[in-house]
C-alpha atoms as a PDB file:
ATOM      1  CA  UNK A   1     274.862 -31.957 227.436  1.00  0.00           C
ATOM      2  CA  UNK A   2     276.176 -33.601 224.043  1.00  0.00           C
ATOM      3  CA  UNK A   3     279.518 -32.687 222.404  1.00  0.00           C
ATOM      4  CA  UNK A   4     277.395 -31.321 219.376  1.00  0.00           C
ATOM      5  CA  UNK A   5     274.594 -29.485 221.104  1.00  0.00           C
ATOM      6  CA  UNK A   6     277.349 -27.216 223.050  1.00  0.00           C
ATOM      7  CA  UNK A   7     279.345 -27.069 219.589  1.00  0.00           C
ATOM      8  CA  UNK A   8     275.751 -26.373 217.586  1.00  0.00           C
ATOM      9  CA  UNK A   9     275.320 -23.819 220.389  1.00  0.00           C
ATOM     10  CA  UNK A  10     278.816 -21.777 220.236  1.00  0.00           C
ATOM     11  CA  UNK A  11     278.415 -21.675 216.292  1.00  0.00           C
ATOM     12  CA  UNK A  12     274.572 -20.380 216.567  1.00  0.00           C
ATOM     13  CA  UNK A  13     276.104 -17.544 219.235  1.00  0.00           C
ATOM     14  CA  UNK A  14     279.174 -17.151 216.510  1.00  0.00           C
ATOM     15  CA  UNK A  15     276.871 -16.756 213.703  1.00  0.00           C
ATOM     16  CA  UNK A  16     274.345 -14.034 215.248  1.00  0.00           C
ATOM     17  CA  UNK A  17     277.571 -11.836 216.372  1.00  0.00           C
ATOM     18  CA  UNK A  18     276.700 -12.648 219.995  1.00  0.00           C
ATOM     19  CA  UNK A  19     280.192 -12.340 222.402  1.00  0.00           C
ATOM     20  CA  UNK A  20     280.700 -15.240 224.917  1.00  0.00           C
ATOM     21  CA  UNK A  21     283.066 -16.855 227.083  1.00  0.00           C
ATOM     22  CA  UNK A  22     284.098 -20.875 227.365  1.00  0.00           C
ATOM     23  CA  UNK A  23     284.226 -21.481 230.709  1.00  0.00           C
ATOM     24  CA  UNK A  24     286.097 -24.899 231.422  1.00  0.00           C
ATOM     25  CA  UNK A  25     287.203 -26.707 234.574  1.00  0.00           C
ATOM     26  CA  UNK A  26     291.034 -27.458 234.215  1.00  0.00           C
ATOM     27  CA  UNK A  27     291.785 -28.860 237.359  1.00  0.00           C
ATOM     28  CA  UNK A  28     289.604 -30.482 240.564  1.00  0.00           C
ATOM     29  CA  UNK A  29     291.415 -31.291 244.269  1.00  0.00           C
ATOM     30  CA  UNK A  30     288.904 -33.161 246.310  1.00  0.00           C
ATOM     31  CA  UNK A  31     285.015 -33.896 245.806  1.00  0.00           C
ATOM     32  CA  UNK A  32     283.639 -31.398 243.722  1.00  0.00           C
ATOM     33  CA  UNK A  33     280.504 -31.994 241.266  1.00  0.00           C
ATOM     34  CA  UNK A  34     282.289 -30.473 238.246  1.00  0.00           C
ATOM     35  CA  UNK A  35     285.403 -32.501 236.944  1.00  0.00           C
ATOM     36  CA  UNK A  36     288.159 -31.773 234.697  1.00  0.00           C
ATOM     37  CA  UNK A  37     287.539 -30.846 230.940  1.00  0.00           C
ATOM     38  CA  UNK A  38     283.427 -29.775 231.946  1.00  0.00           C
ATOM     39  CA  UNK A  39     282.370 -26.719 230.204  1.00  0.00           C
ATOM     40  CA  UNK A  40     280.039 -24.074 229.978  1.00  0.00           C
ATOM     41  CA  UNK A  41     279.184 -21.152 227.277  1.00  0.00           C
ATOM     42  CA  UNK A  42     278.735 -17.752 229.362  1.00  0.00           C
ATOM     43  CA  UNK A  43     276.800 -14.914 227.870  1.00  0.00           C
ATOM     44  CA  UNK A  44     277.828 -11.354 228.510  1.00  0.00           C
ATOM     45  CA  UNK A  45     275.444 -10.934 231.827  1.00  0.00           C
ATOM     46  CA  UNK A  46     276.844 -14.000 233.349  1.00  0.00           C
ATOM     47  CA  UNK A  47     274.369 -16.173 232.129  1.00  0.00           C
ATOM     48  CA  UNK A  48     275.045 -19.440 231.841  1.00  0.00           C
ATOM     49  CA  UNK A  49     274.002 -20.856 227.975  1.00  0.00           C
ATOM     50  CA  UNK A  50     274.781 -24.116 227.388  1.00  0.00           C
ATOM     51  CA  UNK A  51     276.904 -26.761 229.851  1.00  0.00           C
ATOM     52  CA  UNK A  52     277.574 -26.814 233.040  1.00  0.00           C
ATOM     53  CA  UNK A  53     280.580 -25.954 235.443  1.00  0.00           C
ATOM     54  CA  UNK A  54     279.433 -26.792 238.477  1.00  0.00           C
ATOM     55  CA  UNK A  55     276.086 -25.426 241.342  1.00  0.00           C
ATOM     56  CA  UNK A  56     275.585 -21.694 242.153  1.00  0.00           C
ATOM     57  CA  UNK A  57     279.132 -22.573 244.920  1.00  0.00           C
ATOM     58  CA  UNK A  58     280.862 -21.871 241.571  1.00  0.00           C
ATOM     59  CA  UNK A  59     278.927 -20.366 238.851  1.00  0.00           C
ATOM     60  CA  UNK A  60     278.798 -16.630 240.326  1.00  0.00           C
ATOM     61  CA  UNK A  61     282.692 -16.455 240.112  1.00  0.00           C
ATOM     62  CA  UNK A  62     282.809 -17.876 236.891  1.00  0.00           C
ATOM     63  CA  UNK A  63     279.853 -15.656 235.407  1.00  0.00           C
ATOM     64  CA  UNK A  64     282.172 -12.644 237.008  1.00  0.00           C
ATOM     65  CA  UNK A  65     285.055 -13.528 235.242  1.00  0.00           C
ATOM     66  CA  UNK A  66     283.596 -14.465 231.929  1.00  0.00           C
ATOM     67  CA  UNK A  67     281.614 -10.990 232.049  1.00  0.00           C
ATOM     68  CA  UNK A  68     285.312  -8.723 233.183  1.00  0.00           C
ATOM     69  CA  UNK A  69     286.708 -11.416 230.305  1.00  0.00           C
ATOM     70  CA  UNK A  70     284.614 -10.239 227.376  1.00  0.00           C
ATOM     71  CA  UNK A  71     284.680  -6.205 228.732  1.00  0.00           C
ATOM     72  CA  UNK A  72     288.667  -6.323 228.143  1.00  0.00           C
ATOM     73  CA  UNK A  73     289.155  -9.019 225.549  1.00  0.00           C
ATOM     74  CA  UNK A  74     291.728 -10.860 228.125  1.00  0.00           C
ATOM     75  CA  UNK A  75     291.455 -14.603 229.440  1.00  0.00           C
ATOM     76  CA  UNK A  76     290.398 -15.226 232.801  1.00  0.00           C
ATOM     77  CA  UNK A  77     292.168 -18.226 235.078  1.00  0.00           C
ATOM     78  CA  UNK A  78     289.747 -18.176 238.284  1.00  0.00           C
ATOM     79  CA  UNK A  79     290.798 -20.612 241.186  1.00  0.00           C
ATOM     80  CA  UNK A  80     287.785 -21.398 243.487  1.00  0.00           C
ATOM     81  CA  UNK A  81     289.028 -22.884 246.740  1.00  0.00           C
ATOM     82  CA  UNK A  82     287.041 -23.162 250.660  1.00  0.00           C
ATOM     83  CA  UNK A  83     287.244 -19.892 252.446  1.00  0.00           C
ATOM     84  CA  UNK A  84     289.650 -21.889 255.008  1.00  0.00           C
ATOM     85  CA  UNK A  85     292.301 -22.961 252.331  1.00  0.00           C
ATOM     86  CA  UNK A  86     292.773 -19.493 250.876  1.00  0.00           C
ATOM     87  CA  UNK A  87     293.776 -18.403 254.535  1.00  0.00           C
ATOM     88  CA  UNK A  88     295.868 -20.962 255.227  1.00  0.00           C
ATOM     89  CA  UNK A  89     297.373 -19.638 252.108  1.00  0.00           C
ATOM     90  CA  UNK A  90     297.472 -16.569 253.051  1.00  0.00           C
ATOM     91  CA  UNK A  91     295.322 -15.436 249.645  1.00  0.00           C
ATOM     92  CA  UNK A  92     291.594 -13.618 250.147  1.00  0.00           C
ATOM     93  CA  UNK A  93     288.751 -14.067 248.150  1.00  0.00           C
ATOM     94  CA  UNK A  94     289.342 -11.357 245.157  1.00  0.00           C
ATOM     95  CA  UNK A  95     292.813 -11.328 244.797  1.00  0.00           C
ATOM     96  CA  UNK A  96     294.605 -11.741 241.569  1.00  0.00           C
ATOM     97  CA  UNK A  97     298.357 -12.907 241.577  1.00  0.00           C
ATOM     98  CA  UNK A  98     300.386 -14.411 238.750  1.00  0.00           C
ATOM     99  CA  UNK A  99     297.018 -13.957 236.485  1.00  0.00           C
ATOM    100  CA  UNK A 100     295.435 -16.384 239.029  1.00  0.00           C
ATOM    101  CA  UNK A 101     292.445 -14.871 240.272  1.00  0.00           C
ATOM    102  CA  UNK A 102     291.292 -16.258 243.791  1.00  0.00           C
ATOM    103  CA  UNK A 103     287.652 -16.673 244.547  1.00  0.00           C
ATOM    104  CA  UNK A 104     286.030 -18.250 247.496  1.00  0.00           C
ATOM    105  CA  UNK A 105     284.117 -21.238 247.131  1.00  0.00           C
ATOM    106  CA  UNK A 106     281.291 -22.010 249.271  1.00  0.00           C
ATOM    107  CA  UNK A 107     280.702 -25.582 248.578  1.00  0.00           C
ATOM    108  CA  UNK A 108     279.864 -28.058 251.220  1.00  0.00           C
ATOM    109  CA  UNK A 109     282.696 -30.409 249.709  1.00  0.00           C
ATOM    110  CA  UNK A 110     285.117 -27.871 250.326  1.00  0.00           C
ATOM    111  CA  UNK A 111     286.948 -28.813 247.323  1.00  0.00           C
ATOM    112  CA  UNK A 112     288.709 -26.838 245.164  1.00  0.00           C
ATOM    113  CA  UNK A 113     288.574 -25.724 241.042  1.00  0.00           C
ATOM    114  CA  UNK A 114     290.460 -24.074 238.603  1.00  0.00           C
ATOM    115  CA  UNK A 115     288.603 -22.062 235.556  1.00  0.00           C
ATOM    116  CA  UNK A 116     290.177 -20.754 232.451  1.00  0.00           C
ATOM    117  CA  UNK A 117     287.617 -18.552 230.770  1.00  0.00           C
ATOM    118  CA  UNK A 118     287.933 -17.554 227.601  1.00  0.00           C
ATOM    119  CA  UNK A 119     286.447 -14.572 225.808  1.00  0.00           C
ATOM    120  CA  UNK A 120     284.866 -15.115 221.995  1.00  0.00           C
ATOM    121  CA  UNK A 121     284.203 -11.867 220.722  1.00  0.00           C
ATOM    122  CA  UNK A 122     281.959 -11.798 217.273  1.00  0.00           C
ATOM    123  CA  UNK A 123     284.825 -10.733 214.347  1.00  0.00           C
ATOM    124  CA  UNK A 124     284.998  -7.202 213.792  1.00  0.00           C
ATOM    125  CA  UNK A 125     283.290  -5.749 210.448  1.00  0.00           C
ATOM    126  CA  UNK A 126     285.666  -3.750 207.974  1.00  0.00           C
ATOM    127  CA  UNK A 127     282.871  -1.695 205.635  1.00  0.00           C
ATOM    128  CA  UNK A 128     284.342  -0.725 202.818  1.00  0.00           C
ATOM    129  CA  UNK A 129     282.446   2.328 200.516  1.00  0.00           C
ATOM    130  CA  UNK A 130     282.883   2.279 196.908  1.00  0.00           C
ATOM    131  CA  UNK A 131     284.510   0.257 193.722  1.00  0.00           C
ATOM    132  CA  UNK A 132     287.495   2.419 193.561  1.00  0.00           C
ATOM    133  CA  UNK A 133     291.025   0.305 193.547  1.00  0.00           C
ATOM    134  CA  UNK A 134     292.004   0.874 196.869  1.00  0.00           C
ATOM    135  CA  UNK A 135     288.503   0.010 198.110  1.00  0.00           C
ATOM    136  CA  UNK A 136     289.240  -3.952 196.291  1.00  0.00           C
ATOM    137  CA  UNK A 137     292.402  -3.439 197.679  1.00  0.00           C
ATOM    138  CA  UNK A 138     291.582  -2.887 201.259  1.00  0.00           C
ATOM    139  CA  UNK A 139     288.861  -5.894 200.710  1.00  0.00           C
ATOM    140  CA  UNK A 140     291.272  -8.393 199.461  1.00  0.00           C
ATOM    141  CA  UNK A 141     293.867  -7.410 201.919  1.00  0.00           C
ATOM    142  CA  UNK A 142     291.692  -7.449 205.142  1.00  0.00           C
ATOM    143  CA  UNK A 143     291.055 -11.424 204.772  1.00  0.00           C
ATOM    144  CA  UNK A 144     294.263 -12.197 206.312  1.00  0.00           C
ATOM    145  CA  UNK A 145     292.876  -9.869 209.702  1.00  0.00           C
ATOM    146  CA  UNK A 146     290.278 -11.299 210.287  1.00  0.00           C
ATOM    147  CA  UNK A 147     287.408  -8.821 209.668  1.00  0.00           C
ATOM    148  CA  UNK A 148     284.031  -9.671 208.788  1.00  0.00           C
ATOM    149  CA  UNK A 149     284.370  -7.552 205.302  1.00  0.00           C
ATOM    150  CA  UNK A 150     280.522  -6.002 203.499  1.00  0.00           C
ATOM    151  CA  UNK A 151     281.564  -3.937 200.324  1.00  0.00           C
ATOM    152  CA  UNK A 152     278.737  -1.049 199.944  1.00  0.00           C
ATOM    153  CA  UNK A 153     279.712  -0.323 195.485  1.00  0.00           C
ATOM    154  CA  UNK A 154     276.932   0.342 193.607  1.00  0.00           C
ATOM    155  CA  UNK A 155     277.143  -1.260 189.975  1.00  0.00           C
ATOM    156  CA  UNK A 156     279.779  -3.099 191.352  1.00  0.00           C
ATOM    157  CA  UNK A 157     280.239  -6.856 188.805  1.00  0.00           C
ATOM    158  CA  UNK A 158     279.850  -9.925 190.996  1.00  0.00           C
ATOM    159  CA  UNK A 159     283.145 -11.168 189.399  1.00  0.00           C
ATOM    160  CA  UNK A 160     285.342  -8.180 190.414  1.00  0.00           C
ATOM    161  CA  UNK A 161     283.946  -8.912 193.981  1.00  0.00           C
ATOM    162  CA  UNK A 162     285.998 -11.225 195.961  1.00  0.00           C
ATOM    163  CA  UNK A 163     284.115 -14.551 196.839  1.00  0.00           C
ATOM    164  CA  UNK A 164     283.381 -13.876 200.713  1.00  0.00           C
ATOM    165  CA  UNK A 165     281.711 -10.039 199.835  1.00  0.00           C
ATOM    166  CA  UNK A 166     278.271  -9.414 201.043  1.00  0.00           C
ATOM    167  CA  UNK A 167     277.100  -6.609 198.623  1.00  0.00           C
ATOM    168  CA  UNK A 168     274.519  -3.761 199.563  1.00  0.00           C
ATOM    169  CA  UNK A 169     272.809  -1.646 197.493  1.00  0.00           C
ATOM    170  CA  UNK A 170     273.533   1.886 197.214  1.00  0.00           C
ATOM    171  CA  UNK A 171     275.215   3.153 200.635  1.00  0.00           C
ATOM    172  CA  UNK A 172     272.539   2.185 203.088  1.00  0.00           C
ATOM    173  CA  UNK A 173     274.574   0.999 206.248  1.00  0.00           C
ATOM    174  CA  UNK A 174     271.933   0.450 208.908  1.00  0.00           C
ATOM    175  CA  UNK A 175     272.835  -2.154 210.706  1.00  0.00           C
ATOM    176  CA  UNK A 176     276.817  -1.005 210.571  1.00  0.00           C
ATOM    177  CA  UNK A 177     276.989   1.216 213.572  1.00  0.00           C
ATOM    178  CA  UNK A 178     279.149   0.291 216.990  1.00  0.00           C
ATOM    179  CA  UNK A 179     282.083  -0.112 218.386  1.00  0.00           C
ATOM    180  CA  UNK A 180     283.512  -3.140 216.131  1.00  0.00           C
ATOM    181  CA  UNK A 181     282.708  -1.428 213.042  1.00  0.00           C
ATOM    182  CA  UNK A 182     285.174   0.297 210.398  1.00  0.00           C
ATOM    183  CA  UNK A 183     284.330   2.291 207.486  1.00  0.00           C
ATOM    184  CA  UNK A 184     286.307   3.518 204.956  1.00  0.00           C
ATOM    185  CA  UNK A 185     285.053   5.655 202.421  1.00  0.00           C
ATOM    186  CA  UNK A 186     286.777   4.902 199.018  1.00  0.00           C
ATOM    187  CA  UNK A 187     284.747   6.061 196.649  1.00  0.00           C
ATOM    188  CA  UNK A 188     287.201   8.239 195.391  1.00  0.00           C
ATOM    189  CA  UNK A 189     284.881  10.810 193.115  1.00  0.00           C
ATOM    190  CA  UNK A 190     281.246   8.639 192.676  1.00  0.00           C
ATOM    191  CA  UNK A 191     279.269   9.304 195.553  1.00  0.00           C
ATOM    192  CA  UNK A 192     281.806  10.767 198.284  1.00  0.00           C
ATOM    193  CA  UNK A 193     278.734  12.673 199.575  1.00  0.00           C
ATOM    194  CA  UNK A 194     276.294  10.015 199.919  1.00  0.00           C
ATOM    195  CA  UNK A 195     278.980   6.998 201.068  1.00  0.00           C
ATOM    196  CA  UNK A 196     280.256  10.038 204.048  1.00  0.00           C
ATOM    197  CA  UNK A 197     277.145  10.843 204.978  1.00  0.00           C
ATOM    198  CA  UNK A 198     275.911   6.853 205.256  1.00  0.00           C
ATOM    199  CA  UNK A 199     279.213   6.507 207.403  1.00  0.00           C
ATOM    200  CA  UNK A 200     279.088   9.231 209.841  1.00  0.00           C
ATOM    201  CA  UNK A 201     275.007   8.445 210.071  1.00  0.00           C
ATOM    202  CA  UNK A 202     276.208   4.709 211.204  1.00  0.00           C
ATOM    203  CA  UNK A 203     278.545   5.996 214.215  1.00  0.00           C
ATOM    204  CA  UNK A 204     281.258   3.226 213.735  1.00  0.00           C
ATOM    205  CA  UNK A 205     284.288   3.313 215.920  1.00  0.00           C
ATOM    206  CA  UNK A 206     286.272   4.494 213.245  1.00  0.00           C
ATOM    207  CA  UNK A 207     285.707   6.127 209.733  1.00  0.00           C
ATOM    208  CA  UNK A 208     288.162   7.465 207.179  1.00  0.00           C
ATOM    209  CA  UNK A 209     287.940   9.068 203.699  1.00  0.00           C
ATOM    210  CA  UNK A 210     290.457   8.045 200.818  1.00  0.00           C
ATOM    211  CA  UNK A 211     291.641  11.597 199.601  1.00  0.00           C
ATOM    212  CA  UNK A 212     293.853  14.461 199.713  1.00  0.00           C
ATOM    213  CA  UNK A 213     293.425  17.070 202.882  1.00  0.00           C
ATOM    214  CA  UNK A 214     292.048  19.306 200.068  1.00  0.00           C
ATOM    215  CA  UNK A 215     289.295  17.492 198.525  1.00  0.00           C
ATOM    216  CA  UNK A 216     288.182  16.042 201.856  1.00  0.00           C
ATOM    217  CA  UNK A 217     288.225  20.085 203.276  1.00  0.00           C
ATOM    218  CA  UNK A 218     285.444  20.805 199.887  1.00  0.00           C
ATOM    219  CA  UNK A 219     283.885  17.792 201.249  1.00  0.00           C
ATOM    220  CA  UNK A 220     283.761  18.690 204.560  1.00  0.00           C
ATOM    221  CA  UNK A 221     282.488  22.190 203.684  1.00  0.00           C
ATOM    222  CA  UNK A 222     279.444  20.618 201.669  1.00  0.00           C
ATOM    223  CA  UNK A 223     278.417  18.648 204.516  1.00  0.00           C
ATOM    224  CA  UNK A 224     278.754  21.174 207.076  1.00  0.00           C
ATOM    225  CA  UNK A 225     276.449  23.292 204.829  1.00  0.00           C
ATOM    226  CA  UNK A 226     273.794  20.545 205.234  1.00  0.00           C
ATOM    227  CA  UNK A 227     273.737  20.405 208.832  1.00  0.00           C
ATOM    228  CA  UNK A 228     276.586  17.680 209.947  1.00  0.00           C
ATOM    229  CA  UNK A 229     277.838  18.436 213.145  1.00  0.00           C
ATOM    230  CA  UNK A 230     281.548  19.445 213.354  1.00  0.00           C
ATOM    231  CA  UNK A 231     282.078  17.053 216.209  1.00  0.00           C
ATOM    232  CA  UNK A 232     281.149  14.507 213.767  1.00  0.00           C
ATOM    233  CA  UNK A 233     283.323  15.260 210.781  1.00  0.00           C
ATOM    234  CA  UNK A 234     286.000  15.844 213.189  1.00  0.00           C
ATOM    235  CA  UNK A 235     285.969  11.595 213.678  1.00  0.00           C
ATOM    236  CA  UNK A 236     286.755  11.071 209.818  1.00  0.00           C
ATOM    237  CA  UNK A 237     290.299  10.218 209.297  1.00  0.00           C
ATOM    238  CA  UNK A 238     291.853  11.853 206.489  1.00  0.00           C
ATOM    239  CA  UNK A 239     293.619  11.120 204.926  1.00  0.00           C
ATOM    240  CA  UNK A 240     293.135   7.691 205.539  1.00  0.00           C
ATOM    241  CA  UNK A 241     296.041   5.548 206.616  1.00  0.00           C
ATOM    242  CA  UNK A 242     299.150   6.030 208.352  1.00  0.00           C
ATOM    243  CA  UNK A 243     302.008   7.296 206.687  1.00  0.00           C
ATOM    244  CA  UNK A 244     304.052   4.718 205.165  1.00  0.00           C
ATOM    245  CA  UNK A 245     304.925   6.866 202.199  1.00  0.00           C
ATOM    246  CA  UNK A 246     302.258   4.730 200.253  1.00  0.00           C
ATOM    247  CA  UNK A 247     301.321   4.814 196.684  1.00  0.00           C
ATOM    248  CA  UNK A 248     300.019   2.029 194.871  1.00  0.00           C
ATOM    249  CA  UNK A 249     296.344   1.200 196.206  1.00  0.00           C
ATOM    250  CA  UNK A 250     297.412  -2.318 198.275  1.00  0.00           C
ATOM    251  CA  UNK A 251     300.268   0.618 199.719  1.00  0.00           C
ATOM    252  CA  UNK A 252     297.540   2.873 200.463  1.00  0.00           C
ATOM    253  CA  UNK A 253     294.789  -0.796 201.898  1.00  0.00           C
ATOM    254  CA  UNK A 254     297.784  -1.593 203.765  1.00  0.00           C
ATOM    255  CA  UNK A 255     298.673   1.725 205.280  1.00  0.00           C
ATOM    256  CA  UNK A 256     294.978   2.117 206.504  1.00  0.00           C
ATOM    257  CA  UNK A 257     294.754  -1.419 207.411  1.00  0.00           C
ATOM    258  CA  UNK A 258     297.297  -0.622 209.948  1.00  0.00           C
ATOM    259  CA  UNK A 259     295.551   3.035 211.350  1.00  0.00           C
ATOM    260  CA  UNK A 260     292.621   0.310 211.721  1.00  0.00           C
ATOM    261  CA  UNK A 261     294.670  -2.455 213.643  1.00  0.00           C
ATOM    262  CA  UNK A 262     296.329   0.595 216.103  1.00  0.00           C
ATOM    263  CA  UNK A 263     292.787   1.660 216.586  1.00  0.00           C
ATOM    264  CA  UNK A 264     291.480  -1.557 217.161  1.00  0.00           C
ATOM    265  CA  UNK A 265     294.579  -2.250 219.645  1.00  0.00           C
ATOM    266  CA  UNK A 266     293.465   0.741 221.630  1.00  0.00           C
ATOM    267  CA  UNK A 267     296.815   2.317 221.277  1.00  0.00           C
ATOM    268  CA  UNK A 268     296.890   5.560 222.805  1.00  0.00           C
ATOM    269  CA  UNK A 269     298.497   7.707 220.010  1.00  0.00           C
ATOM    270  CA  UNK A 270     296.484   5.546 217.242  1.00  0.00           C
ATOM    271  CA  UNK A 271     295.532   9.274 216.039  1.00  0.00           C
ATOM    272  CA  UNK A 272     298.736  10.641 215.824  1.00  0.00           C
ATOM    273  CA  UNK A 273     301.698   8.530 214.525  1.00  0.00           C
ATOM    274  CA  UNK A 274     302.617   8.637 210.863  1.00  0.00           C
ATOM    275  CA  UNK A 275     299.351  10.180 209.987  1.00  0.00           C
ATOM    276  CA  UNK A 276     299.426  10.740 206.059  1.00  0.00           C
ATOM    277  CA  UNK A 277     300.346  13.907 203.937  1.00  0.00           C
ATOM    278  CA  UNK A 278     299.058  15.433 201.213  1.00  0.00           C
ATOM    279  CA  UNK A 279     300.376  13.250 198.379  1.00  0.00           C
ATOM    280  CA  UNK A 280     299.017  10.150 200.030  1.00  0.00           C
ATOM    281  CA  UNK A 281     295.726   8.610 199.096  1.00  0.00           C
ATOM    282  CA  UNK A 282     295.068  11.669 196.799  1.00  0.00           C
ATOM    283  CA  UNK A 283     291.957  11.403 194.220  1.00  0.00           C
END
């Protein structure tokens, strides 16, 4: 393995929004065929991509940990040591202490290896509905988070669209759904019905609607009449945003910038704390 084919290889995974973990040896005590600063790319099912960490003695606890690493989000530090050294230790094979996780290693060398794993999870994707001023708001503001940003505004000028925008036409978001995606619906009076409809249709993690309680409860009531489920207008947060006493539209980006980063956090309460009145994010 080259330097650039396992760098080419991380940026093709990057690019198609595929999650992996960077496995790499940190440490070595004694023969072992893997040495210090060897990596590997792990997919999600423990396969092994690109580079090597060392025979099967070691890859099935690293493919274990990259696979728990990328579930959770959290780094992985696995220590693979001869079944005899871990009970001379007093440790067994499974045990976790001081974010060390123990594994056993089978390895006729009987040497011993230390793993950090490391999760890369594909960015997640803010979709923002609509031309309105918080929706260029929320799209301007989000660079700094991260997100992988699409704005879905019809008739929308390329030069009011911030440089890294991928436009769509009308509010077609196949291709949006899952657990990484936002959506926030800012159309604000030109095309609330369509953009809600596209958004719910997509089953993102999260979805919200820029607008008082009262216009999104006429809203609601149209869609209801056309068959949406209750469950699923139940998921639309509105008003969008938590309660920050915003006004201005980068108030009103920021305050549902931050309902996004609580849900994204998987905060418990992410629902409930300074959920917006009336007066906020009105039409």
């Amino acid at each position: 393995m080259t330097i650039s084919s396992f760098d080419e290889r991380a940026a093709a995974l990057r690019a198609a929004g595929v999650p992996f973990a960077i496995a790499t040896v940190v440490r070595t005590v004694d023969a072992t065929s893997a040495k210090p600063g060897a990596k590997a790319l792990v997919l999600g099912d423990g396969t092994i991509a690109e580079g090597w960490i060392g025979g099967g003695c070691a890859r099935g606890a690293v493919s274990r940990a990259a696979e728990a690493a990328l579930s959770d989000g959290t780094p992985r530090f696995v220590s693979l040591r001869p079944e005899e050294l871990l009970n001379a230790e007093g440790r067994s094979h499974g045990e976790e202490s001081q974010g060390i996780r123990f594994a056993r290693s089978r390895c006729p060398s009987k040497g011993s290896m230390d793993v950090f794993v490391e999760p890369v999870a594909p960015p997640p994707e803010l979709v923002v509905c609509g031309e309105s001023p918080v929706a260029l708001a929320l799209c301007e503001l989000s660079a700094r988070l991260g997100f992988f940003r699409m704005l879905c505004a019809p008739g929308l000028s390329e030069e009011r669209m911030p440089p890294v925008e991928r436009k769509r036409d009308g509010f077609d978001l196949d291709g949006a759904s899952g657990s990484r995606r936002y959506v926030v619906v800012a159309t604000q009076g030109k095309g609330d019905e369509a953009a809600l409809t596209a958004a719910l249709a997509a089953k993102p993690s999260y979805v919200a609607f820029v607008g008082s309680r009262r216009k999104f409860q006429a809203l609601r009531d149209r869609l209801a009449a056309n068959g949406v489920a209750a469950a699923e207008l139940d998921r639309v947060r509105s008003p969008a945003g938590l309660d920050i006493s915003a006004i201005t539209p980068d108030e009103i980006a920021l305050s549902i910038l931050a309902e996004i980063v609580a849900e994204r956090r998987a905060r418990p309460d992410s629902r409930n704390p300074l959920r917006r009145g009336d007066e906020a994010g009105a039409a």
